[in-house]
Protein backbone atom coordinates (compact mmCIF):
# COMPACT_ATOMS: atom_id res chain seq x y z
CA UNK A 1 0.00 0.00 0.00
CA UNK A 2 1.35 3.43 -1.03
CA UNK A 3 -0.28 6.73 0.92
CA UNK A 4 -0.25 10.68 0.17
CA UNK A 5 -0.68 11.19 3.86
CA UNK A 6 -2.73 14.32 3.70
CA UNK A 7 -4.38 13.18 0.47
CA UNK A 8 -5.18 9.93 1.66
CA UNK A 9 -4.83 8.58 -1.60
CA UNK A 10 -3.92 4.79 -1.90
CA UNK A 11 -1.85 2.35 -4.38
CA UNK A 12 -2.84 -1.40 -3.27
CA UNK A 13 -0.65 -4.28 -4.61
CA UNK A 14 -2.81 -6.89 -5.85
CA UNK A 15 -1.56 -9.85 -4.33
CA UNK A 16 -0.52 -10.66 -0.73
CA UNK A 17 3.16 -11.23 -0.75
CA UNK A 18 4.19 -9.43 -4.58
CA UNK A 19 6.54 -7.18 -2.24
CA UNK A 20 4.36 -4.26 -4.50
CA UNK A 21 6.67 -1.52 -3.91
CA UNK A 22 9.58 -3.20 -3.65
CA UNK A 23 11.31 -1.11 -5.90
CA UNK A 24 9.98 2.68 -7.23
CA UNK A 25 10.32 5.16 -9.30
CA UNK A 26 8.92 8.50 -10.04
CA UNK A 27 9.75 9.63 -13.70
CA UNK A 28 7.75 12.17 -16.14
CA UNK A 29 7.66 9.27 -18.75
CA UNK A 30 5.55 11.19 -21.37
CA UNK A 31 7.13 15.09 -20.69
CA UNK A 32 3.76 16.38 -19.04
CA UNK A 33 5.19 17.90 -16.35
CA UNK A 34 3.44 15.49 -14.14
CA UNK A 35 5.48 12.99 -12.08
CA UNK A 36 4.79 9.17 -13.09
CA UNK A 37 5.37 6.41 -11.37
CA UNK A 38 6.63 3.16 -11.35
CA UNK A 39 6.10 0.17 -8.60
CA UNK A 40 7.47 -3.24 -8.97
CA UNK A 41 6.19 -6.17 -7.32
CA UNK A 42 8.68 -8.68 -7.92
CA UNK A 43 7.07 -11.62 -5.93
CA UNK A 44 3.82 -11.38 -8.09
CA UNK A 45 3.16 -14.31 -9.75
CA UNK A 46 0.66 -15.14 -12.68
CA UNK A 47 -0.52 -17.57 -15.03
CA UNK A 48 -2.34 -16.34 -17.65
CA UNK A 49 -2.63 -17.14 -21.87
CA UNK A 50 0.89 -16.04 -22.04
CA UNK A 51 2.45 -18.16 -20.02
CA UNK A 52 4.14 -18.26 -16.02
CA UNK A 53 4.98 -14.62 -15.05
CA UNK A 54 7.42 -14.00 -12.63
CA UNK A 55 7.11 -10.38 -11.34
CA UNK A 56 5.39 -7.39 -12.13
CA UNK A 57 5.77 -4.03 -12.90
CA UNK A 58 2.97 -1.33 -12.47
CA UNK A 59 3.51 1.79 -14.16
CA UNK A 60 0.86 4.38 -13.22
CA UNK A 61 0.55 7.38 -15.90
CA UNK A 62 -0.95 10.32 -13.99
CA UNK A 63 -3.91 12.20 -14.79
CA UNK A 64 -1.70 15.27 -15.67
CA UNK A 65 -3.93 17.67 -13.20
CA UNK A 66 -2.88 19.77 -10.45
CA UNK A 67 -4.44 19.29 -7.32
CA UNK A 68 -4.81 21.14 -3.99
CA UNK A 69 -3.91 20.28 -0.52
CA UNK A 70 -6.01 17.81 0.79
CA UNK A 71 -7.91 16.94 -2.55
CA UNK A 72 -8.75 13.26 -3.02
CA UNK A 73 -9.39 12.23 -6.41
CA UNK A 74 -7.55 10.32 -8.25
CA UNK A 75 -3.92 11.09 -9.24
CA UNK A 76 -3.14 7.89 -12.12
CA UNK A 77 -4.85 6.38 -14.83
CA UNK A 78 -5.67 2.26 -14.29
CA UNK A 79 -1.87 0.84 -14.23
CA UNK A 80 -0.24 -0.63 -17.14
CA UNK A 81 0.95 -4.30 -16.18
CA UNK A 82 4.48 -5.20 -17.56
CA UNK A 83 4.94 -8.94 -16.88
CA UNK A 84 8.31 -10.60 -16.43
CA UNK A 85 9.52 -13.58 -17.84
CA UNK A 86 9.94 -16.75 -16.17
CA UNK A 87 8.18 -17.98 -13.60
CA UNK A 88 11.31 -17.07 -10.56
CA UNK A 89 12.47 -13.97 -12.49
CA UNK A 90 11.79 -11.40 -10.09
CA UNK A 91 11.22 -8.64 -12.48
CA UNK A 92 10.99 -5.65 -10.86
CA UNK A 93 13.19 -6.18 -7.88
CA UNK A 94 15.02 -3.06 -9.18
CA UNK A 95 13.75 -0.11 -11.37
CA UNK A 96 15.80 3.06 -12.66
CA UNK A 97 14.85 6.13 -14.51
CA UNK A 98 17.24 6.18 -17.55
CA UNK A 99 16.76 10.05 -18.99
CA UNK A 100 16.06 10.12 -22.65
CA UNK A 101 17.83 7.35 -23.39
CA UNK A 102 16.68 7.05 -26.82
CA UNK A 103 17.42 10.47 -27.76
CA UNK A 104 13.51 10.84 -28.86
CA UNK A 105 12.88 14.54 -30.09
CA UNK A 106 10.01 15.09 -27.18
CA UNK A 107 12.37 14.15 -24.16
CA UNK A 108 10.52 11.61 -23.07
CA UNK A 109 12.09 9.95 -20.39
CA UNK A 110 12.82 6.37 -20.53
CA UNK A 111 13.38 3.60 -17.72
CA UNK A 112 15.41 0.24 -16.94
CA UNK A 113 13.90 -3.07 -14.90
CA UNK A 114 15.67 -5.91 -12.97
CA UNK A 115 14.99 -8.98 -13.19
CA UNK A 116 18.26 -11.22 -11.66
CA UNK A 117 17.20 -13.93 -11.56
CA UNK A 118 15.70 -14.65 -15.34
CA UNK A 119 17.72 -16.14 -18.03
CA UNK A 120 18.22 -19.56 -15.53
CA UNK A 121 19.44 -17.08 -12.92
CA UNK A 122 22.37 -14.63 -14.47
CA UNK A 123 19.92 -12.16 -15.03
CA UNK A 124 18.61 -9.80 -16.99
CA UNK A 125 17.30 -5.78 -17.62
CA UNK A 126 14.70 -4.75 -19.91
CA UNK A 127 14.64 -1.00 -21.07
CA UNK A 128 11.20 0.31 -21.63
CA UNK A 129 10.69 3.88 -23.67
CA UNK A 130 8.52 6.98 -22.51
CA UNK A 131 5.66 7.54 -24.58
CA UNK A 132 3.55 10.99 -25.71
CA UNK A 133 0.71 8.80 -23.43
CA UNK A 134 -0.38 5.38 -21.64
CA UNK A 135 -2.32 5.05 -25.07
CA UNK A 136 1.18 4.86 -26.50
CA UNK A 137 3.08 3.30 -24.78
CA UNK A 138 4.47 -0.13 -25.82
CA UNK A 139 4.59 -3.06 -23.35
CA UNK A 140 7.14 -4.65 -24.73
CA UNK A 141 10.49 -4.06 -23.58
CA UNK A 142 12.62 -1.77 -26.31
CA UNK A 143 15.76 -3.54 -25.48
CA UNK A 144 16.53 -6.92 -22.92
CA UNK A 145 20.21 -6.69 -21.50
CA UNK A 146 21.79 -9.99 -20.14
CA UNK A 147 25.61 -10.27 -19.00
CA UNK A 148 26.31 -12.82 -21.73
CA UNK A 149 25.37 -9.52 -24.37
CA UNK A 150 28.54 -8.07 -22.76
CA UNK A 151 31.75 -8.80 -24.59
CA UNK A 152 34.42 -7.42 -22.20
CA UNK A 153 33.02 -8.96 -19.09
CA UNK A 154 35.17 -11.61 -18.93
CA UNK A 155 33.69 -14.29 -16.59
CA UNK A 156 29.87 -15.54 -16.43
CA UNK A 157 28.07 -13.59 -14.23
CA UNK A 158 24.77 -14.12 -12.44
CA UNK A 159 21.86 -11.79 -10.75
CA UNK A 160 22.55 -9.46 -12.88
CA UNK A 161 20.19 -6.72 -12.82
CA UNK A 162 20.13 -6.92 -8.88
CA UNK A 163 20.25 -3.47 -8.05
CA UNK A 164 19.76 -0.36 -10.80
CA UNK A 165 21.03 3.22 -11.07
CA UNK A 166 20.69 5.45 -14.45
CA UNK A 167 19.90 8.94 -15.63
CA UNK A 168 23.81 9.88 -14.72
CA UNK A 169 26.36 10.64 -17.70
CA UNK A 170 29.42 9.02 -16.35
CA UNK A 171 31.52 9.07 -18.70
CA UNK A 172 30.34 12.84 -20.17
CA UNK A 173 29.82 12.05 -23.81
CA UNK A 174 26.62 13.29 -23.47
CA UNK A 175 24.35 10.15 -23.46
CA UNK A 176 22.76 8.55 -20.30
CA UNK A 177 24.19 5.77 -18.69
CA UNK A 178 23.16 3.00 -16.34
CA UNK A 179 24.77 0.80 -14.18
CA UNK A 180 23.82 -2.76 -12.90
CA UNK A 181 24.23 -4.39 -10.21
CA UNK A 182 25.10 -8.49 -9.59
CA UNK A 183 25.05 -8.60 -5.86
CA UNK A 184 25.70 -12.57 -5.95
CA UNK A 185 29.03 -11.94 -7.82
CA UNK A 186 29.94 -8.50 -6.38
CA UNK A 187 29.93 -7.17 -9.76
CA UNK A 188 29.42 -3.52 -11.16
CA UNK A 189 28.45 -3.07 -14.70
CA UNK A 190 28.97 0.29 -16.16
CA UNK A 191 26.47 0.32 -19.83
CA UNK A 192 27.33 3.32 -21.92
């Protein structure tokens, strides 16, 4: 459950024990000026047409209107689910706003999601774009990250995609970068 204590507005996971809110982030993902946000609830599992999910990702578009102090109503459209894959995957056991990773024209902000323990357990992120609106945006992750995609890492890794941090330019060429944690290996990943 998430509050706005004086608004006494409420985000309720949908399953006892998804750890909903595990991991969050707040990110203007279609360049509103409204805050968006993003809950994981890695623990979540489902069954559905598609298949065993293992974790899920909420991401909550909001209504784009300013409120007063104390007003009620409701702040975010119905959630978009983002499933992960596998059924022990744990997507969404870290999130990170990425910037405009995409270099899109509008500035929509994009964002990363860990999931360490898909791929048989090394790992893996999935980078999802900001959209112009929840109409548009896409489900599907625009790009899935695993160690083994990395060349110069020299040595298998696993968990990858444990822990999440992006938005910074580290390396100041001018582009976003993210780095990834593997907590089981005590490995840092820098992606530029």
């Amino acid at each position: 459950m998430l509050t706005f204590t004086e608004d006494k507005f409420i985000l309720n996971g949908t399953k006892m024990g998804s750890a909903f809110g595990y991991a969050i982030e707040v990110v203007d993902l279609n360049n509103d000026g409204f805050d968006d946000l993003i809950v994981g609830a890695p623990f979540e599992h489902r069954a559905d047409s598609d298949g065993h999910f293992g974790g899920i990702v909420y991401v909550y578009f909001s209504q784009g209107v300013e409120r007063s102090r104390g007003e009620s109503s409701k702040v975010f459209h119905t959630p978009i689910t983002l499933k992960g894959p596998g059924f022990f995957s744990q997507f969404g056991l870290s999130i990170s706003k990425l910037g405009n990773l995409d270099g899109d024209k509008s500035g929509y902000n994009d964002f990363a999601v860990g999931a360490p323990f898909a791929d048989g357990g090394k790992g893996a992120v999935y980078v999802f774009l900001g959209q112009e609106s929840k109409k548009e945006f896409r489900s599907t992750p625009a790009q899935i990250i695993t160690a083994s995609d990395l060349p110069n890492l020299h040595r298998n890794v696993s968990s990858f995609g444990f822990s999440l941090s992006g938005g910074s330019d580290l390396d100041g060429n001018g582009y976003p970068d993210l780095v990834v944690g593997a907590v089981t290996e005590g490995v840092v990943t820098i992606l530029r």
